[in-house]
Protein backbone atom coordinates (compact mmCIF):
# COMPACT_ATOMS: atom_id res chain seq x y z
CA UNK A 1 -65.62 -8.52 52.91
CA UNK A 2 -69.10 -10.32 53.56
CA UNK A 3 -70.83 -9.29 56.75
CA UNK A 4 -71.23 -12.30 59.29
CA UNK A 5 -74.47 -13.66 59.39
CA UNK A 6 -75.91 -13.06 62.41
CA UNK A 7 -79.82 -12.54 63.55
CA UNK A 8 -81.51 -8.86 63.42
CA UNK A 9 -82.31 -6.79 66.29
CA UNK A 10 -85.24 -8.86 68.31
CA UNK A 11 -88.62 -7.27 70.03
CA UNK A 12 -88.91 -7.18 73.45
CA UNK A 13 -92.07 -9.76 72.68
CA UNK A 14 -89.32 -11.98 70.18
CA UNK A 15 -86.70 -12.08 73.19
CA UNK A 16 -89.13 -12.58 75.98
CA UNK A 17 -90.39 -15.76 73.94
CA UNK A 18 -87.14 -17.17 72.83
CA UNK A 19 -85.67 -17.13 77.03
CA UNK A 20 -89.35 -18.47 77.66
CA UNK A 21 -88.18 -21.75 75.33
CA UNK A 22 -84.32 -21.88 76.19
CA UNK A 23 -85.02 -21.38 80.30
CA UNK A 24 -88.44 -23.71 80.79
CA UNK A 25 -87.59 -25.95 78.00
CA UNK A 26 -90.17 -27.48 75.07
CA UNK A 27 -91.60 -30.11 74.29
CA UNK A 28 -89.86 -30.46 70.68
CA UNK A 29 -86.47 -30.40 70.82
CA UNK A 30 -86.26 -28.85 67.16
CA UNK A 31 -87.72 -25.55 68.83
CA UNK A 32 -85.05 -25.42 71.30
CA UNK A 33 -82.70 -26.12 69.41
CA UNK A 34 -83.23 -23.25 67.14
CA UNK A 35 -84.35 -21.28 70.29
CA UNK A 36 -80.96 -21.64 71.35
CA UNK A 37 -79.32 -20.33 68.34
CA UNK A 38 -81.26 -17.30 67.66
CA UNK A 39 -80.08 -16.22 71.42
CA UNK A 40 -76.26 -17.18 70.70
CA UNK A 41 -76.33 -15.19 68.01
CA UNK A 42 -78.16 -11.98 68.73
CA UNK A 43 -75.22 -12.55 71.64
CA UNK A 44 -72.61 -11.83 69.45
CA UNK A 45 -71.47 -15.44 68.71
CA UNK A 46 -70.70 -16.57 65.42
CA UNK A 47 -72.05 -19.15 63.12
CA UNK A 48 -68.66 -21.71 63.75
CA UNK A 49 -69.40 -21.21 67.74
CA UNK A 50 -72.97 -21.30 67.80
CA UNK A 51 -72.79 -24.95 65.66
CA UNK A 52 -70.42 -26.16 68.65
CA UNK A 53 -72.37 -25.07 71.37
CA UNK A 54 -75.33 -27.00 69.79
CA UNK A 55 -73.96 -29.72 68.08
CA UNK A 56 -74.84 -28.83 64.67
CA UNK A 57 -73.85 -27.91 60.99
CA UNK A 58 -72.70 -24.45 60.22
CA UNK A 59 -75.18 -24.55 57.31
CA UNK A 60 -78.12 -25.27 60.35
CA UNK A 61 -77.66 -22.22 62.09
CA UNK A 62 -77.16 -20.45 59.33
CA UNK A 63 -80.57 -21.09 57.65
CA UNK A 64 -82.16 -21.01 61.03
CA UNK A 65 -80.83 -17.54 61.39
CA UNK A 66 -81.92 -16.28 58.07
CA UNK A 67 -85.37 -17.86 58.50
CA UNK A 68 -85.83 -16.26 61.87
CA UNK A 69 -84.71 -12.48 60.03
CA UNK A 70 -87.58 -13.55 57.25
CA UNK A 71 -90.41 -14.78 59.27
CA UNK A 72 -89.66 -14.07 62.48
CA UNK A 73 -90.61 -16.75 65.73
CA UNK A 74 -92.70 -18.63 62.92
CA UNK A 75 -89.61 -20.16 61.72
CA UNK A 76 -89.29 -22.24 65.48
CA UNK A 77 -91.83 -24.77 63.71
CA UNK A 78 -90.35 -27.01 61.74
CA UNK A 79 -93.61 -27.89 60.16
CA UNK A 80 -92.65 -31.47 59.28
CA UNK A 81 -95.08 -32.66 56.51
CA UNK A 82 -97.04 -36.37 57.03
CA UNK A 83 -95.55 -37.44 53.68
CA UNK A 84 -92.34 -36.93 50.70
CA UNK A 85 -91.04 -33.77 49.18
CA UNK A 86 -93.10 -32.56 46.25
CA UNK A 87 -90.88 -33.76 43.35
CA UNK A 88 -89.24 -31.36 40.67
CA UNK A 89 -91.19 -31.53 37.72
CA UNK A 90 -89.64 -31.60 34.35
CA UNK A 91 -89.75 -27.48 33.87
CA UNK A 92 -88.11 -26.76 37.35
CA UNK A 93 -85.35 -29.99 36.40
CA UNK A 94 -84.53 -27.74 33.24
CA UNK A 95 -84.32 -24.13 34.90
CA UNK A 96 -82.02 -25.78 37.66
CA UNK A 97 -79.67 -27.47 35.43
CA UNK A 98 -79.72 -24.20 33.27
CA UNK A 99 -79.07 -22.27 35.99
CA UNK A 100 -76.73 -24.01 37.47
CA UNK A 101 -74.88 -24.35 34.61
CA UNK A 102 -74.45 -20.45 33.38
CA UNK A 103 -72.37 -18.49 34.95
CA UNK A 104 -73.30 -16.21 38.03
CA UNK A 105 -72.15 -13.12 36.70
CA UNK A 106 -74.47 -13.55 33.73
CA UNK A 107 -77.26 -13.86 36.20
CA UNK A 108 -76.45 -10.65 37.76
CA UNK A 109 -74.50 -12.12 40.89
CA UNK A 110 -71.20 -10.59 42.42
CA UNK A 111 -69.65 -13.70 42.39
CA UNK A 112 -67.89 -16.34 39.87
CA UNK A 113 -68.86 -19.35 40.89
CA UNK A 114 -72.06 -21.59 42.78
CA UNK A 115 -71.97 -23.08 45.79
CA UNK A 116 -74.57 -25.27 46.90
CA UNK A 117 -76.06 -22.64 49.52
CA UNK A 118 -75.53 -19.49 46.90
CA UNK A 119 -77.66 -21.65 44.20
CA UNK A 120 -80.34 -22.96 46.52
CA UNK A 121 -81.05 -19.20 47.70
CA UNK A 122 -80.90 -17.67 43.98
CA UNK A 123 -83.43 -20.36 43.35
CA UNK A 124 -85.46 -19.52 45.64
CA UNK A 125 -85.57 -15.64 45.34
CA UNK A 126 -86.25 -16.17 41.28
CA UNK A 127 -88.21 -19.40 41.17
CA UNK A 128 -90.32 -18.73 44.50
CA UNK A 129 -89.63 -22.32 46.39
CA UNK A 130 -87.23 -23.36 48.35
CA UNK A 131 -85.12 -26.36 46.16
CA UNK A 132 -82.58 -28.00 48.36
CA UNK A 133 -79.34 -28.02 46.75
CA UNK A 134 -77.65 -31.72 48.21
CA UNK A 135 -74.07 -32.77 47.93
CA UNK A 136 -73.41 -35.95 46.31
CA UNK A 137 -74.29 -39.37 48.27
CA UNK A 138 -71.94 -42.47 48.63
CA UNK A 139 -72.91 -45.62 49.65
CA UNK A 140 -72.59 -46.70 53.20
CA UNK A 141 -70.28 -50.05 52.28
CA UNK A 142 -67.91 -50.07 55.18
CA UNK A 143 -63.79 -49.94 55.21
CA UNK A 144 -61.73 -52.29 52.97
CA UNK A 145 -57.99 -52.31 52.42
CA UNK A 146 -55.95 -52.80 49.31
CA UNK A 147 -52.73 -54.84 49.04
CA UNK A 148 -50.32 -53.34 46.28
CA UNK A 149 -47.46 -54.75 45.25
CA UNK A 150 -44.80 -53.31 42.51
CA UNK A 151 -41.16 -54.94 40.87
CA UNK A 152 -38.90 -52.14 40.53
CA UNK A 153 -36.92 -52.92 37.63
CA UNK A 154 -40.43 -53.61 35.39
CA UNK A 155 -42.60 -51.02 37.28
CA UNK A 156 -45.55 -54.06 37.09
CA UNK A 157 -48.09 -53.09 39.51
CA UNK A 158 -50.41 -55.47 41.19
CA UNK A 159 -52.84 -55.17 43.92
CA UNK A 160 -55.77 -57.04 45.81
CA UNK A 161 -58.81 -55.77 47.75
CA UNK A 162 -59.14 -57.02 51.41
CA UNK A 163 -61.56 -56.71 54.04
CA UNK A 164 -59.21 -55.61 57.00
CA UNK A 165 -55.35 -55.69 57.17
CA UNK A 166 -53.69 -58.86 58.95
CA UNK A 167 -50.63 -60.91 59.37
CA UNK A 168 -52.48 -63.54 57.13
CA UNK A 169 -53.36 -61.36 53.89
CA UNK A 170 -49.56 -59.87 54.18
CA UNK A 171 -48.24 -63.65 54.28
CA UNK A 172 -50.69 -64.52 51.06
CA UNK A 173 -49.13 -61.74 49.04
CA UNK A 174 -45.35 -62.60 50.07
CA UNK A 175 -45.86 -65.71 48.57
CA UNK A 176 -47.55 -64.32 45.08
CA UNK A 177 -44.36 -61.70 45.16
CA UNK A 178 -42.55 -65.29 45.47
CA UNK A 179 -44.06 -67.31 43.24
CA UNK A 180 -43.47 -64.60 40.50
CA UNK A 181 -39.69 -65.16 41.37
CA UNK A 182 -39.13 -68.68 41.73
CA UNK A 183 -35.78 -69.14 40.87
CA UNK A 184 -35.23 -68.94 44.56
CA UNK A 185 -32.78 -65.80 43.95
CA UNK A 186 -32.99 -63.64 47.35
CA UNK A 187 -35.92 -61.07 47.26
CA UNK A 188 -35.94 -57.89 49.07
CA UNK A 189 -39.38 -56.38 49.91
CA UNK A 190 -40.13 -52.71 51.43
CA UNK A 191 -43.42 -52.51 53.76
CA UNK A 192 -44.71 -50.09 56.24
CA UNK A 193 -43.68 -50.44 59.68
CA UNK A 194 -46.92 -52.19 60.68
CA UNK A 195 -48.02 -55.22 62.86
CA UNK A 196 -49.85 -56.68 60.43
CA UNK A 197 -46.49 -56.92 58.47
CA UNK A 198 -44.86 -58.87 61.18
CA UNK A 199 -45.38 -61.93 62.87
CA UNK A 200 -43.09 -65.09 63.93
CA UNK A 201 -45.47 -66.91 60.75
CA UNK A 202 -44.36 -64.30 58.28
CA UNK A 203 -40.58 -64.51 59.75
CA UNK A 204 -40.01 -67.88 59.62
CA UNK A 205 -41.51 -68.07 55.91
CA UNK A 206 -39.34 -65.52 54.75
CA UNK A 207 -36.22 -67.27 56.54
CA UNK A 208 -37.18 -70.05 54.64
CA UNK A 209 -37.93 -68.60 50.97
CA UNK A 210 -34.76 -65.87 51.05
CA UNK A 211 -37.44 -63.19 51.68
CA UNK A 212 -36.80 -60.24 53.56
CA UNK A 213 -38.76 -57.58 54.79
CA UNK A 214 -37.19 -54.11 54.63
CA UNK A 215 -39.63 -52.03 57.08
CA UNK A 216 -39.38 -48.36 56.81
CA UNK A 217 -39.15 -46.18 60.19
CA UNK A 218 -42.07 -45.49 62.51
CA UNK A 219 -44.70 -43.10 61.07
CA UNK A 220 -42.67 -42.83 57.72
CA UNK A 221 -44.21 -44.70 54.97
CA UNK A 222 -43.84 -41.87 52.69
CA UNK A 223 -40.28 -43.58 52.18
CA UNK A 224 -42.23 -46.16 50.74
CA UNK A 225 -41.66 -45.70 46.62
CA UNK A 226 -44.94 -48.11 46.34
CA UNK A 227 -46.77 -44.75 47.21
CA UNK A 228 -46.17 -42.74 44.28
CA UNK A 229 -48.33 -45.16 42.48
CA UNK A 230 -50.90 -44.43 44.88
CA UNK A 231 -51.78 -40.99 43.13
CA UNK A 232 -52.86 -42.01 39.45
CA UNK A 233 -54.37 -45.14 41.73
CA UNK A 234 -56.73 -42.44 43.17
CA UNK A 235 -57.35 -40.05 40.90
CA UNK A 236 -58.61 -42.10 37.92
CA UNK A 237 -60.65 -45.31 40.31
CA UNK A 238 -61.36 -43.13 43.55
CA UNK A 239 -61.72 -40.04 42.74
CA UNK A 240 -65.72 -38.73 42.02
CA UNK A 241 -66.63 -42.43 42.25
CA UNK A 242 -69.22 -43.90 44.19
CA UNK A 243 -69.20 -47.81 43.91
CA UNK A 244 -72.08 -49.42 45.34
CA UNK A 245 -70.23 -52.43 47.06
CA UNK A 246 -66.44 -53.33 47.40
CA UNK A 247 -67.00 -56.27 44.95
CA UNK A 248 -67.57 -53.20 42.03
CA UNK A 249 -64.43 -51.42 43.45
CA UNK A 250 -62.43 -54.12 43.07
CA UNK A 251 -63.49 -54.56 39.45
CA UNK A 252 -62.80 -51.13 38.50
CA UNK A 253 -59.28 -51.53 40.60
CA UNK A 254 -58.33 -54.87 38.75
CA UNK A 255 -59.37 -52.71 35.84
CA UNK A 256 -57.18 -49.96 35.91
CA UNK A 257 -54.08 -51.78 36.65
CA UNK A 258 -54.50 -54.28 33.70
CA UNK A 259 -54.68 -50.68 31.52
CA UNK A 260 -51.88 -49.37 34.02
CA UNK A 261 -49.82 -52.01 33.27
CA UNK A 262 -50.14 -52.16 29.56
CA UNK A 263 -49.50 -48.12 29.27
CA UNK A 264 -47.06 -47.67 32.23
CA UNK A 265 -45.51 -44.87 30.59
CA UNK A 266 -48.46 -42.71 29.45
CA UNK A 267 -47.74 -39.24 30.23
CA UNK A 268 -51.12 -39.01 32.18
CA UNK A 269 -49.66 -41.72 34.59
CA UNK A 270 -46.22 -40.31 34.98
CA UNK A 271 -47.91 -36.73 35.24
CA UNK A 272 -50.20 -38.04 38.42
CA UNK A 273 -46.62 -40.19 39.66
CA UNK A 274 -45.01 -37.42 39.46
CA UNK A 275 -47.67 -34.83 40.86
CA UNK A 276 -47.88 -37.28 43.94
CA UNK A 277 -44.23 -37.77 44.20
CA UNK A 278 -43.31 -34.27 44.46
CA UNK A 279 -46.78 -34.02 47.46
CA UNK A 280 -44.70 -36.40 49.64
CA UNK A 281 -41.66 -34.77 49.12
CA UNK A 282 -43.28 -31.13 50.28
CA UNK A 283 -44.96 -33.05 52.96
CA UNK A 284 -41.60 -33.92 54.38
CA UNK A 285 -39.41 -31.70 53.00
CA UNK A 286 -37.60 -34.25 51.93
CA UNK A 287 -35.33 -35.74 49.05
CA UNK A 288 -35.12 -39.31 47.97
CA UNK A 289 -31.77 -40.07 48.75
CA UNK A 290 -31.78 -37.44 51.72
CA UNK A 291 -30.27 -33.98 52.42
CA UNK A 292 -26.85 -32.92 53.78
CA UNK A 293 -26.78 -32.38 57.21
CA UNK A 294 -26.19 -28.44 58.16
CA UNK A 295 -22.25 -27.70 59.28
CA UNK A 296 -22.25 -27.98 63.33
CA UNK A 297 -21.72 -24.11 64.63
């Protein structure tokens, strides 16, 4: 088991300054900060505590404690620069990528895999500068919702992006489900127990057309079938994407249910159904169709 990481023993002179910081204050609020951590821990607080007490990432204090056991009280500055990061060159590109593509136990480390902080520290030790090992961005593009839609008896799935839910978008796609029906035979539709499902608009329309709304309970939309679809939905448009906009999402959405729809019973689609089918079920603990209730005592 890995030893917490926690700040060595300080100096009379090292303790003295840090109280000096935490009790009179400083004028940057970086040094305080840190200031404040290096105290929590040689405490006996851990990392998880000392990020709540100061607002911060666990990775913070953890690479302000292991800066403070390398260099001591010169690790308070945060010597910001007046200009951008040196960039890679094309060498140091290749000996990342090669590195972080071989396998630590090759490279002499007691451990399988990388992680983002285990790389950027090997890097450093062997290359001699510090490389900051990032996660993945995604673009800042706001919230949308998507409308799906799905016949049971041809398993045809539809859907359309949306920028917020209402009683108006629901209405709009009541009338497509309509419209694909319109030998006015009586249509039965299951939606989530939602607001922006109801309405006296949406009521009388469906009164009118022989539509009607069958809402599942409160805080159980996983009764839903619609949300089996969901899964494949995810994992082969959401999942590791990063769309710049909602107008690209929507493209690759449209996309992948034109290809859905034409291969609806490709064993990679049933596979994710399925997969996500059997989630809600353990979720709930529940069987479509329900379970026997237990024999009063």
């Amino acid at each position: 088991m890995t030893e917490p990481v926690r700040v060595r023993r300080l100096t009379d002179q090292e303790g003295q300054k840090l109280w000096q910081i935490v009790r009179r204050g400083s004028t940057s609020s970086v040094c305080y900060r840190r200031a404040t951590m290096l105290l929590d821990s040689a405490g006996g607080n851990r990392v998880p505590v000392i990020a709540q007490l100061v607002q911060a990432d666990e990775d913070t204090v953890r690479d302000a404690i292991h800066r403070f056991n390398e260099i001591g009280l010169a690790c308070l500055d945060p010597r910001w620069a007046g200009r951008r990061p040196r960039l890679l060159s094309t060498d140091d590109e290749d000996f990342v990528i090669q590195t972080a593509t071989t396998r630590p136990t090759k490279l002499g480390q007691p451990f399988t895999r990388w992680s983002r902080r285990k790389l950027a520290a090997y890097l450093r030790k062997v290359h001699g500068r510090m490389i900051r090992c990032l996660p993945p961005t995604t673009a800042p593009m706001g919230c949308a919702t998507f409308t799906a839609a799905t016949r049971s008896a041809t398993t045809v799935l539809w859907g359309v992006n949306r920028r917020k839910k209402g009683a108006a978008n629901t209405l709009a796609a009541l009338k497509s489900i309509r419209a694909a029906r319109p030998d006015g035979a009586p249509i039965y539709v299951i939606l989530d127990n939602l607001s922006a499902h109801k309405g006296a608009a949406i009521h009388r329309w469906a009164r009118k057309h022989k539509v009607e709304p069958c809402f599942t309970p409160t805080y159980a939309s996983w009764a839903n079938p619609i949300e089996a679809h969901f899964g494949p939905l995810r994992q082969f448009t959401i999942t590791n994407s990063n769309h710049p906009n909602h107008t690209v999402q929507a493209r690759a959405l449209h996309a992948y249910l034109r290809w859905r729809n034409a291969n609806a019973r490709h064993r990679d689609v049933l596979a994710a159904e399925r997969k996500e089918r059997a989630r809600i079920r353990s979720e709930k603990g529940i069987r479509w169709g329900g379970r026997p209730f237990a024999a009063a005592t």
